[in-house]
N, C-alpha and C. Protein backbone atom coordinates (compact mmCIF):
# COMPACT_ATOMS: atom_id res chain seq x y z
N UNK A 1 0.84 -1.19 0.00
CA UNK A 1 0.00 0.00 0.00
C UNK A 1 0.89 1.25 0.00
N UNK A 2 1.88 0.96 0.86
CA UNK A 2 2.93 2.19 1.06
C UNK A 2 3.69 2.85 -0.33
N UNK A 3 4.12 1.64 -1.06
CA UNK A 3 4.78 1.89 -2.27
C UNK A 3 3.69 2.14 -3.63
N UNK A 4 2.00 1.70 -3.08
CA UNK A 4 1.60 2.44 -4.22
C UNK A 4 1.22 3.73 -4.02
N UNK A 5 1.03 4.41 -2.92
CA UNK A 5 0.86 5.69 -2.34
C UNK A 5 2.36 6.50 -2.81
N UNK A 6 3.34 5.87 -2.52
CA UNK A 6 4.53 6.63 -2.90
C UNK A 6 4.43 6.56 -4.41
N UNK A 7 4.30 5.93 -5.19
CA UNK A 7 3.96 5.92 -6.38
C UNK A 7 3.23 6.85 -6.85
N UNK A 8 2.02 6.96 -6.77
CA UNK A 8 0.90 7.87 -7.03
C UNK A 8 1.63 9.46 -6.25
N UNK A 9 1.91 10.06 -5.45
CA UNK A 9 2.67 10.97 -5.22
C UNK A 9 3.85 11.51 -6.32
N UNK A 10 4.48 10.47 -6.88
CA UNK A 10 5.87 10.52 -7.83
C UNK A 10 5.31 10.85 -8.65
N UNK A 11 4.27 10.52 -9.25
CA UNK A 11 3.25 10.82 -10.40
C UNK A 11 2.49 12.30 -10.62
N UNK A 12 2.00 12.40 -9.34
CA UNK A 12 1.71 13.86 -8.91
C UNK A 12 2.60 15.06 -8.63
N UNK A 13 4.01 14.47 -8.65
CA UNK A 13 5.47 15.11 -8.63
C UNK A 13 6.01 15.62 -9.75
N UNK A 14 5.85 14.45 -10.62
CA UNK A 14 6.42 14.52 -11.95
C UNK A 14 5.19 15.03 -12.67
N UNK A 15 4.08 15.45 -12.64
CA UNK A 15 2.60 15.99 -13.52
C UNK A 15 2.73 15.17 -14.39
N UNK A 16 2.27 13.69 -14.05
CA UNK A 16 2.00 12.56 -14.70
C UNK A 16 0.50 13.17 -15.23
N UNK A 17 0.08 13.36 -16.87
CA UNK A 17 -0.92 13.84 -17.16
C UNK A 17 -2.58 12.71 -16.55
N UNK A 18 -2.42 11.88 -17.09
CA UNK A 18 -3.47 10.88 -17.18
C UNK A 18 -3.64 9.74 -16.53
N UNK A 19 -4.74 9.61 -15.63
CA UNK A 19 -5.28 8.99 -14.82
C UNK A 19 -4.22 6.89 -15.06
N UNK A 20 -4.17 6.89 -16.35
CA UNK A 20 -4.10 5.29 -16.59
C UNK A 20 -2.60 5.57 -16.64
N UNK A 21 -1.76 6.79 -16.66
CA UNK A 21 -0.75 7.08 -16.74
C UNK A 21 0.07 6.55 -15.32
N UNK A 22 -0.61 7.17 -14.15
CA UNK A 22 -0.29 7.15 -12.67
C UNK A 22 -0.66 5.29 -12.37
N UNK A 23 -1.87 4.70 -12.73
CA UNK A 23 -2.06 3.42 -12.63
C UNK A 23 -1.07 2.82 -13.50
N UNK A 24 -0.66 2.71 -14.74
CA UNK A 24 0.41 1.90 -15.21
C UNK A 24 2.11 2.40 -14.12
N UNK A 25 2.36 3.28 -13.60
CA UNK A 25 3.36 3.80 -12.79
C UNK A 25 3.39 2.72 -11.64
N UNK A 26 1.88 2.72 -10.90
CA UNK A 26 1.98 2.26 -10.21
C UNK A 26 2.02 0.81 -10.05
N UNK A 27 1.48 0.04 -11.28
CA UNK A 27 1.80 -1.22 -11.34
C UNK A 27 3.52 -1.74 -11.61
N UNK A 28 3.87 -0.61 -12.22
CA UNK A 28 5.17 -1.23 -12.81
C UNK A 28 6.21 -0.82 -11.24
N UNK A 29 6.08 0.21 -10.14
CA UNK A 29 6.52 0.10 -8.93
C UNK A 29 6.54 -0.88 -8.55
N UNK A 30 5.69 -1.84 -8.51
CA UNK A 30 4.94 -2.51 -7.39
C UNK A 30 5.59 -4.06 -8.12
N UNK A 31 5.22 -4.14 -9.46
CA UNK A 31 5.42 -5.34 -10.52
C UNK A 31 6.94 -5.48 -10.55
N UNK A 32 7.29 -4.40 -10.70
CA UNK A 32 8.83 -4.22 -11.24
C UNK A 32 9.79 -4.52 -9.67
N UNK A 33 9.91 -3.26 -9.24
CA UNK A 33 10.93 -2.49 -8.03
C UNK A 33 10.37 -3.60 -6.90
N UNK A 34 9.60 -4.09 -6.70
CA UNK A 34 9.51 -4.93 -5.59
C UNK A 34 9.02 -6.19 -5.84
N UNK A 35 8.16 -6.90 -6.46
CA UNK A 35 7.65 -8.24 -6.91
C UNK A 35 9.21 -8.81 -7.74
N UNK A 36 9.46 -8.01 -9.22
CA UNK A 36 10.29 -8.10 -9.94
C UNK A 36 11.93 -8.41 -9.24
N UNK A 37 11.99 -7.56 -8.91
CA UNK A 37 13.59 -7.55 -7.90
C UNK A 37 13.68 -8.42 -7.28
N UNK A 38 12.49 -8.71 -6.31
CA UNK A 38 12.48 -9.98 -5.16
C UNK A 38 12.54 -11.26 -5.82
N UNK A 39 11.55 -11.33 -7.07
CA UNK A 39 11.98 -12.78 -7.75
C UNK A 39 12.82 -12.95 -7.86
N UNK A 40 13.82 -12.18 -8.57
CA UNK A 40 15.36 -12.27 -9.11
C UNK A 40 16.30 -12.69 -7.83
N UNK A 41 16.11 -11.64 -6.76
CA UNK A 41 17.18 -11.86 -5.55
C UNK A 41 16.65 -12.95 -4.68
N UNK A 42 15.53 -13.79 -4.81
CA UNK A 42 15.24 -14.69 -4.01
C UNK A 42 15.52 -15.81 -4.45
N UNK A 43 15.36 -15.67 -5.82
CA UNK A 43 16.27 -16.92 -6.64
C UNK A 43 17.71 -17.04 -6.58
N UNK A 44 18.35 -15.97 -7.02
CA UNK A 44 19.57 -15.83 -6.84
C UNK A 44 20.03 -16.27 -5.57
N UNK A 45 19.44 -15.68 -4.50
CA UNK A 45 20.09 -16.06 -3.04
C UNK A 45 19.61 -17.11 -2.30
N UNK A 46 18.30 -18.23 -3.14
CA UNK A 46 18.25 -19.58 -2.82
C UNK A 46 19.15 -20.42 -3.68
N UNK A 47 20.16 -19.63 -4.88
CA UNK A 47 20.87 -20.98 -5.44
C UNK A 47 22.30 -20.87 -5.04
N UNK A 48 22.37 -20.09 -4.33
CA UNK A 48 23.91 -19.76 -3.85
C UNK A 48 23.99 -20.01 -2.00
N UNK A 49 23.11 -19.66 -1.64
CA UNK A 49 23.08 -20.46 -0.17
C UNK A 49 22.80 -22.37 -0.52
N UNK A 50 22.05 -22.84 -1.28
CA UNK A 50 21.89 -23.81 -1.58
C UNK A 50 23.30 -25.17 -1.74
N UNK A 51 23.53 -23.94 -2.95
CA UNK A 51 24.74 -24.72 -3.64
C UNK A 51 26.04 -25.03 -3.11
N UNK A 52 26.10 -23.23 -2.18
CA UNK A 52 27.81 -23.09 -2.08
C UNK A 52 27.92 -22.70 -1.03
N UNK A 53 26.95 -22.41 0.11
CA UNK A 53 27.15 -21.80 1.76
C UNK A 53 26.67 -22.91 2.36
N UNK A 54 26.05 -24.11 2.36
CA UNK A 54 25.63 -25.04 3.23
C UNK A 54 27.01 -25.63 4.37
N UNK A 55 26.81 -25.79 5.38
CA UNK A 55 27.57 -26.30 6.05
C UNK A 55 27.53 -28.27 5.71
N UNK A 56 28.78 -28.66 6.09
CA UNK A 56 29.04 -30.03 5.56
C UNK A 56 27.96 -30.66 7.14
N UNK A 57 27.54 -31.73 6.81
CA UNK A 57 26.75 -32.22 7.26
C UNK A 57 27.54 -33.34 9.24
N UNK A 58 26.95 -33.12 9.95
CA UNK A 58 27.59 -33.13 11.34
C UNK A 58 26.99 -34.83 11.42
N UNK A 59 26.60 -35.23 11.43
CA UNK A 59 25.78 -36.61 11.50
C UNK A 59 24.89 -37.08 10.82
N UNK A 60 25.01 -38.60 10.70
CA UNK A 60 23.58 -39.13 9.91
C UNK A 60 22.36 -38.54 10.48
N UNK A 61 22.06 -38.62 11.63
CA UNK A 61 20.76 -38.43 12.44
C UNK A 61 19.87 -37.14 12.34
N UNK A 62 21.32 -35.97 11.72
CA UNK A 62 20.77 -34.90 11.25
C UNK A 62 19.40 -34.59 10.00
N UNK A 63 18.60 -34.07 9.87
CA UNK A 63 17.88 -33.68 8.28
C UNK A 63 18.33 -32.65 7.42
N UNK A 64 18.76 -33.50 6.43
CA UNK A 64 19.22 -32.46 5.38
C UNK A 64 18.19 -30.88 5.45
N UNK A 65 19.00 -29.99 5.67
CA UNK A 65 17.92 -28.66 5.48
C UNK A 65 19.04 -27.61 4.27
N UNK A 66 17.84 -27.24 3.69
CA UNK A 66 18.05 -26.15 2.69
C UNK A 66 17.35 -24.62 3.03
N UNK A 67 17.66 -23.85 1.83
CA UNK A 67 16.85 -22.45 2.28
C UNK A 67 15.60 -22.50 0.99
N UNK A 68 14.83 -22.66 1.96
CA UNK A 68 13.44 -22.60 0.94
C UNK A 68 13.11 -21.15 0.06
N UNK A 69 12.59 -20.99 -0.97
CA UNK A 69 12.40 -19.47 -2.13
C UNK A 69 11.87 -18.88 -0.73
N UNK A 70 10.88 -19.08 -0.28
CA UNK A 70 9.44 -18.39 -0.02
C UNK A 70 10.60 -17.16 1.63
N UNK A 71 11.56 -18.04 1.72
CA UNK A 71 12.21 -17.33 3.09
C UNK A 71 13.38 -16.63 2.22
N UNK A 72 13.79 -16.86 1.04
CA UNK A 72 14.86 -16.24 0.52
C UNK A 72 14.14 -14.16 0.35
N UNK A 73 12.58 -15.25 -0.19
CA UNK A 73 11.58 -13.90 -0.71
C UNK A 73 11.33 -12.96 0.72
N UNK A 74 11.49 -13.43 1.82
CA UNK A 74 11.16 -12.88 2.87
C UNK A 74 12.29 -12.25 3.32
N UNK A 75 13.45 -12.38 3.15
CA UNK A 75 14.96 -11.77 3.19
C UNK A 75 14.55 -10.61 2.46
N UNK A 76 14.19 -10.65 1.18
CA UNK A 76 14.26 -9.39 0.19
C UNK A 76 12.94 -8.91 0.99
N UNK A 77 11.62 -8.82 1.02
CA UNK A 77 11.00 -8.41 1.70
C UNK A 77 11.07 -7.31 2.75
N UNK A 78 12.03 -7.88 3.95
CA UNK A 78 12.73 -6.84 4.81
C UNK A 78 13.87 -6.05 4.45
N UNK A 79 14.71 -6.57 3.64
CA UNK A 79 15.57 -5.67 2.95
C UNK A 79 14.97 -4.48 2.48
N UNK A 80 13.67 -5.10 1.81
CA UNK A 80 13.54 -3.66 0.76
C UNK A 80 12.98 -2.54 1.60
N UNK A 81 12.41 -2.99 2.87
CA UNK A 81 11.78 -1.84 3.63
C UNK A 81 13.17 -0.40 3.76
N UNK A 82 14.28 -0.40 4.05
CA UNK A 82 15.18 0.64 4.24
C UNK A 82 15.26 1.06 2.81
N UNK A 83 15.19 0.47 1.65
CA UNK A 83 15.90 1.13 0.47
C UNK A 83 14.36 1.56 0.31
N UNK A 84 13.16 1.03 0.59
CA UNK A 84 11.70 1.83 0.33
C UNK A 84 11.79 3.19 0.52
N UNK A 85 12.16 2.93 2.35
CA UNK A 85 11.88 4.19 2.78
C UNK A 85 13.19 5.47 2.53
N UNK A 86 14.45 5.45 2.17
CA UNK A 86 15.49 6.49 1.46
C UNK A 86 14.87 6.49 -0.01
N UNK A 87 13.96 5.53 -1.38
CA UNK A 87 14.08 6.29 -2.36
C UNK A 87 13.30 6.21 -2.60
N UNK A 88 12.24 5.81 -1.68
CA UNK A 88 10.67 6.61 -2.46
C UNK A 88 10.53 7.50 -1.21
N UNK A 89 10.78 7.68 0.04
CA UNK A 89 10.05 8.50 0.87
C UNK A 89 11.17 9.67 1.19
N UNK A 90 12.67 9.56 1.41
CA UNK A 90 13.32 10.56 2.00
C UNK A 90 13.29 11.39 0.68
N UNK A 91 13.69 10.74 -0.41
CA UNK A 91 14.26 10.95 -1.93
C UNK A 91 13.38 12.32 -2.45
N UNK A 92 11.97 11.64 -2.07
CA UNK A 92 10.57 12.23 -2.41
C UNK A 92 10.90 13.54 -2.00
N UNK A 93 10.84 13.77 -0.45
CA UNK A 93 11.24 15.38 -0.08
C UNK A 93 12.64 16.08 -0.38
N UNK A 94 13.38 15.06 -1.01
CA UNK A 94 14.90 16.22 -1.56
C UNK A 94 14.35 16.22 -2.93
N UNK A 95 13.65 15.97 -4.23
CA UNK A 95 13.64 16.14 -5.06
C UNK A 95 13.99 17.55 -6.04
N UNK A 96 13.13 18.32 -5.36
CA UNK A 96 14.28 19.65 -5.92
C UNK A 96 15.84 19.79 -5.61
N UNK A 97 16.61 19.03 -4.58
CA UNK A 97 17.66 19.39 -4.80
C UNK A 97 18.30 17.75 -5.52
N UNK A 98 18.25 16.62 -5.39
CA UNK A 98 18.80 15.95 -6.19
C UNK A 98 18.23 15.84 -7.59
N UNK A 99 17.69 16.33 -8.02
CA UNK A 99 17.23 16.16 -9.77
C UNK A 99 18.31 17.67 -9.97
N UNK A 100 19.09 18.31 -9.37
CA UNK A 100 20.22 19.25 -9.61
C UNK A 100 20.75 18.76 -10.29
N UNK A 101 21.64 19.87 -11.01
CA UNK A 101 22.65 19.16 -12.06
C UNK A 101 24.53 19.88 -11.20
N UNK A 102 24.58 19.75 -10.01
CA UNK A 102 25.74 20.35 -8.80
C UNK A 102 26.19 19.21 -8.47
N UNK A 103 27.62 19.39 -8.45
CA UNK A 103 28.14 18.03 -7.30
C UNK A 103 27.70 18.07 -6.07
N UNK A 104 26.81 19.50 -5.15
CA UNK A 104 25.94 18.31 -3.84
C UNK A 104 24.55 17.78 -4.23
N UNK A 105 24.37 17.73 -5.59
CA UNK A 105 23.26 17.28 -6.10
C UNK A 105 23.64 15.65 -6.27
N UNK A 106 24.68 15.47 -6.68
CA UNK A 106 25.08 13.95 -7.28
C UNK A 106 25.59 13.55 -5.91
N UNK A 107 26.12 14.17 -5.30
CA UNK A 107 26.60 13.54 -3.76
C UNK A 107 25.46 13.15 -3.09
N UNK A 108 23.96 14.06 -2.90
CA UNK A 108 23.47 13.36 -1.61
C UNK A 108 22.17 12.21 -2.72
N UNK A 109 22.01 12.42 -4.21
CA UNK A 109 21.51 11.81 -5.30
C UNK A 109 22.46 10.35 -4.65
N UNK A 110 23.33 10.34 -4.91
CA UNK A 110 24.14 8.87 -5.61
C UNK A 110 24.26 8.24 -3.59
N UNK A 111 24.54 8.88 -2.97
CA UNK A 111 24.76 8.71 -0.93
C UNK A 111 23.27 8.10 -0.88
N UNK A 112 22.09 8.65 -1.23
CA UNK A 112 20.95 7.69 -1.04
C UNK A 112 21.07 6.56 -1.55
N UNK A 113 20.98 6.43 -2.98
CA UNK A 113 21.65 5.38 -3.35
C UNK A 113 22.22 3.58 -3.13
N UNK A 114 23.34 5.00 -2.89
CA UNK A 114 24.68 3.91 -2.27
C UNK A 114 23.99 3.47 -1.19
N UNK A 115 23.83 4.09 -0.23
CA UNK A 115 23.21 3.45 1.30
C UNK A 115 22.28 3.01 1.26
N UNK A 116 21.34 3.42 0.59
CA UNK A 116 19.73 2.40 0.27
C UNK A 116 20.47 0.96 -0.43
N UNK A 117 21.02 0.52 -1.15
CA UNK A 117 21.28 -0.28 -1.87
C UNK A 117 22.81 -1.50 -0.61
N UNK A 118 23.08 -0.76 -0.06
CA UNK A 118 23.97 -0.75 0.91
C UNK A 118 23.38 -1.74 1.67
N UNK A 119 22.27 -1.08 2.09
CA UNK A 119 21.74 -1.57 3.41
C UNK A 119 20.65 -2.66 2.76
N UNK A 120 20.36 -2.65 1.97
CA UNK A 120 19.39 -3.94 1.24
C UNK A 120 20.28 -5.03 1.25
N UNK A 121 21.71 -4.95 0.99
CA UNK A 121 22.45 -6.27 0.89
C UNK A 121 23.08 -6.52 2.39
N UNK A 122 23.30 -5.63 3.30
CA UNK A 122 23.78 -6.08 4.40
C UNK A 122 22.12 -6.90 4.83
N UNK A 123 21.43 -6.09 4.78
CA UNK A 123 19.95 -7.06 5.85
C UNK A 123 20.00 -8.41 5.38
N UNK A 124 19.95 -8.43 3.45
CA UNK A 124 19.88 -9.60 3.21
C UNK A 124 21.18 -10.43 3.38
N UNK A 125 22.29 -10.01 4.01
CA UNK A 125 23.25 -10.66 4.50
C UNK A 125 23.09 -11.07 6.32
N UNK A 126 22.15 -10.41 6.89
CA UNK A 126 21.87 -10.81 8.24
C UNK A 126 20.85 -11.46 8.55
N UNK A 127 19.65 -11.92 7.20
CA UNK A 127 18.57 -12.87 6.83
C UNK A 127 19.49 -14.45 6.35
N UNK A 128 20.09 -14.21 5.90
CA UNK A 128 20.86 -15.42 5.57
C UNK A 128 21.77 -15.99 6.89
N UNK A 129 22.31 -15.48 7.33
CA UNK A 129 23.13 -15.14 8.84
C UNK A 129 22.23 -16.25 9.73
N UNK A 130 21.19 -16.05 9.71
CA UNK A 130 20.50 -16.40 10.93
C UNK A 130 20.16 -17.52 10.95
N UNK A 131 20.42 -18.48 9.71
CA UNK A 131 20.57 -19.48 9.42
C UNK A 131 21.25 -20.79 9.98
N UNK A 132 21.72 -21.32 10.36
CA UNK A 132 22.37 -22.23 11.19
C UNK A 132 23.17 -22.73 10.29
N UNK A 133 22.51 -23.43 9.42
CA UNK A 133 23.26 -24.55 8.67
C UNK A 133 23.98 -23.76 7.24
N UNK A 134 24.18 -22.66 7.00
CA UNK A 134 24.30 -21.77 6.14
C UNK A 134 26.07 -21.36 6.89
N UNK A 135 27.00 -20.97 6.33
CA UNK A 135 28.37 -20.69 6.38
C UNK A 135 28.88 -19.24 5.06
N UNK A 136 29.56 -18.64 5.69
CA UNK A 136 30.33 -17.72 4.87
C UNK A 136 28.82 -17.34 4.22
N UNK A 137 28.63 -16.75 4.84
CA UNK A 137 27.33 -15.88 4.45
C UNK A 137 27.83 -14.05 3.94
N UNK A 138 29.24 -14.21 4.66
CA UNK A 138 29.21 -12.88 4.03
C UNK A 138 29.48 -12.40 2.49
N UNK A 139 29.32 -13.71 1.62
CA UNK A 139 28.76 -13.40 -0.23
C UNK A 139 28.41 -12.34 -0.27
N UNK A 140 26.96 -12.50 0.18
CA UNK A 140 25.95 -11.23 0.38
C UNK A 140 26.23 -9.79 0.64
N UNK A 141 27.47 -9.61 1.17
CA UNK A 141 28.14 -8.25 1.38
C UNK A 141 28.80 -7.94 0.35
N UNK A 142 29.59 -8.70 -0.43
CA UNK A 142 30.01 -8.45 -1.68
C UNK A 142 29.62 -7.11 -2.81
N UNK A 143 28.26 -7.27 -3.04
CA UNK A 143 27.48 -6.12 -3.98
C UNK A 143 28.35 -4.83 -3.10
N UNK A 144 27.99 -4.71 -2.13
CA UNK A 144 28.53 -3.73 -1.31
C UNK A 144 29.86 -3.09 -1.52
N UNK A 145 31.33 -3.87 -2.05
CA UNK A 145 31.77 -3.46 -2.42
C UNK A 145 32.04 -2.55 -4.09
N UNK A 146 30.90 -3.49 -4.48
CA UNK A 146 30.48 -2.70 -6.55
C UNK A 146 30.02 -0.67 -6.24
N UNK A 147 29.19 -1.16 -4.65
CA UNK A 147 28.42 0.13 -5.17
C UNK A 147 29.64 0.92 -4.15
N UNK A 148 30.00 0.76 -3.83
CA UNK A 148 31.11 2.01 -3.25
C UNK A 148 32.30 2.19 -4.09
N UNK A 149 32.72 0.98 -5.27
CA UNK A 149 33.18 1.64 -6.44
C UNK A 149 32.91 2.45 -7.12
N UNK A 150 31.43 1.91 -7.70
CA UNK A 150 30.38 2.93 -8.32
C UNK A 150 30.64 4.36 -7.75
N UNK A 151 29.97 4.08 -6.74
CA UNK A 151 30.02 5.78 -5.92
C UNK A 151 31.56 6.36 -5.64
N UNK A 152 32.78 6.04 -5.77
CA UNK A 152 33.58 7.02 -5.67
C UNK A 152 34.35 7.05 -6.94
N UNK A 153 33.66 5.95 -7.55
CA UNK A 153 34.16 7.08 -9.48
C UNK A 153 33.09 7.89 -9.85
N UNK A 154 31.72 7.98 -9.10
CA UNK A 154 31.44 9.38 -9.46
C UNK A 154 31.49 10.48 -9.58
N UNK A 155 32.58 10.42 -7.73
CA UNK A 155 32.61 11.29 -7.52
C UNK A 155 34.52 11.92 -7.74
N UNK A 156 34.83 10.99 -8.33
CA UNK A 156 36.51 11.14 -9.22
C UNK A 156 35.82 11.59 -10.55
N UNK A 157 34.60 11.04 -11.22
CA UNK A 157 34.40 11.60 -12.85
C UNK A 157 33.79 12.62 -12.58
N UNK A 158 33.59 12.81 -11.83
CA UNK A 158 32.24 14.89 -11.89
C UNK A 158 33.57 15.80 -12.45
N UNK A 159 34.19 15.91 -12.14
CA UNK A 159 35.07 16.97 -12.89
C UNK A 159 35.37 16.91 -14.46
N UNK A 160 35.42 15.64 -14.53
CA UNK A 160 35.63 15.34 -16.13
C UNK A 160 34.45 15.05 -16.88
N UNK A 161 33.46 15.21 -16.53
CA UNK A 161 32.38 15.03 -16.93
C UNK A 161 31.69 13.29 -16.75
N UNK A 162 32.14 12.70 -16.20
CA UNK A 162 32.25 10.86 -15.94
C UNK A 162 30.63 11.02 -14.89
N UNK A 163 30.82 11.59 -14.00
CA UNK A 163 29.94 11.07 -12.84
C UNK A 163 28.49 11.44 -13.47
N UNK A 164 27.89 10.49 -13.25
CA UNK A 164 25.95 10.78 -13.22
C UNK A 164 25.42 10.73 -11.59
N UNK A 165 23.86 11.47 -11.83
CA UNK A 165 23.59 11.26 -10.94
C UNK A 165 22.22 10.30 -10.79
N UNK A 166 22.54 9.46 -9.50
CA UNK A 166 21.47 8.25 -9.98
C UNK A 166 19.72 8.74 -10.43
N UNK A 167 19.60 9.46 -9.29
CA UNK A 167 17.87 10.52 -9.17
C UNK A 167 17.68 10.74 -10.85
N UNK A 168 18.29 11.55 -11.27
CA UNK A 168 18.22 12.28 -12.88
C UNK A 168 17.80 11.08 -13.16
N UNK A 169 18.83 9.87 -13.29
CA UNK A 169 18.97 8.58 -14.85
C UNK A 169 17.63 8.13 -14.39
N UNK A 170 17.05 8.05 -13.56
CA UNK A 170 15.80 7.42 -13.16
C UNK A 170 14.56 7.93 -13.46
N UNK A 171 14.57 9.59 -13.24
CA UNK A 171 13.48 10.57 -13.25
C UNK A 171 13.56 10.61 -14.99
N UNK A 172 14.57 10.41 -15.73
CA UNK A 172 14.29 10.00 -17.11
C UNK A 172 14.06 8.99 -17.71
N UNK A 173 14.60 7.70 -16.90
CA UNK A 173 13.67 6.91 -17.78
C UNK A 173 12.24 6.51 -17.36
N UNK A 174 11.61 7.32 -16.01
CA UNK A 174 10.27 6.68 -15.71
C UNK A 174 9.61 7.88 -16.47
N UNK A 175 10.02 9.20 -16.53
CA UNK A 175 8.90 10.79 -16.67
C UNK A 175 9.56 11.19 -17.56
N UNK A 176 10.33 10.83 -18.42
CA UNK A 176 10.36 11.74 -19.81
C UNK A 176 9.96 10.85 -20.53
N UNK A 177 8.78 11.47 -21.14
CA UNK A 177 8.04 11.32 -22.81
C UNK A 177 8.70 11.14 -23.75
């Protein structure tokens, strides 16, 4: 409900003209950014805890256990609540200043970001964690190091013209015609 309300707001942000305009927005939020994503990362992070983090087995008497989709989906689930609330709800009230075209426009643009995206892979690294039979769970932290690459060649390319800012690439491909 939260993310189609934030939706419908983004729409009313951006002077989304037409009624089926704001409803297709809001399906593709909802379809895409959270149904969509979660399939992908719940798959992904049931075939890699599956395959390659299981702990070797302690006794016969034990039952083989795995990580079922439906709890991988529930990892992403709580993950997505922090990156919800920095880029549809904090994001929402900086919009005049990160849709800037300034390096503190791309700094606190790309810092949401980074930390929304940050903190989606640490949770889903402390959902996996809690696991027993699961080992070297810290995979999951990995992404973590891409996006703090990402983010400090943006902020090495802004002078040369290299760095984008994430807010803009987004606010164009959902609201420009």
């Amino acid at each position: 409900i939260m993310l189609a309300a934030s939706s419908i707001f983004y729409g009313f942000a951006f002077r989304i003209a037409s009624f089926s305009a704001i409803v297709g927005f809001v399906a593709k939020s909802i379809l895409i950014h959270w149904l969509g994503f979660g399939v992908v990362m719940a798959s992904v992070g049931t075939v890699v805890a599956n395959r390659h983090l299981m702990t070797a087995e302690r006794s016969s008497s034990h039952v083989k256990q795995n990580v079922e989709w439906l709890y991988a989906f529930d990892v992403h689930c709580n993950a997505f609540v922090p990156l919800f609330v920095l880029l549809y709800g904090v994001q929402f009230f900086l919009l005049p200043l990160v849709l800037g075209t300034s390096l503190l426009s791309l700094g606190v643009s790309n810092s949401l970001f980074a930390i929304a995206f940050g903190w989606y892979f640490y949770i889903t690294h402390l959902g996996y964690r809690a696991l027993p039979f699961l080992s070297h769970t810290e995979v999951f932290l990995f992404p973590i190091v891409v996006i703090l690459g990402i983010y400090v060649f943006n902020f090495m390319g802004y002078p040369f013209g290299v760095g984008w800012n994430a807010s803009r690439i987004i606010a164009y491909i959902y609201f420009e015609n």
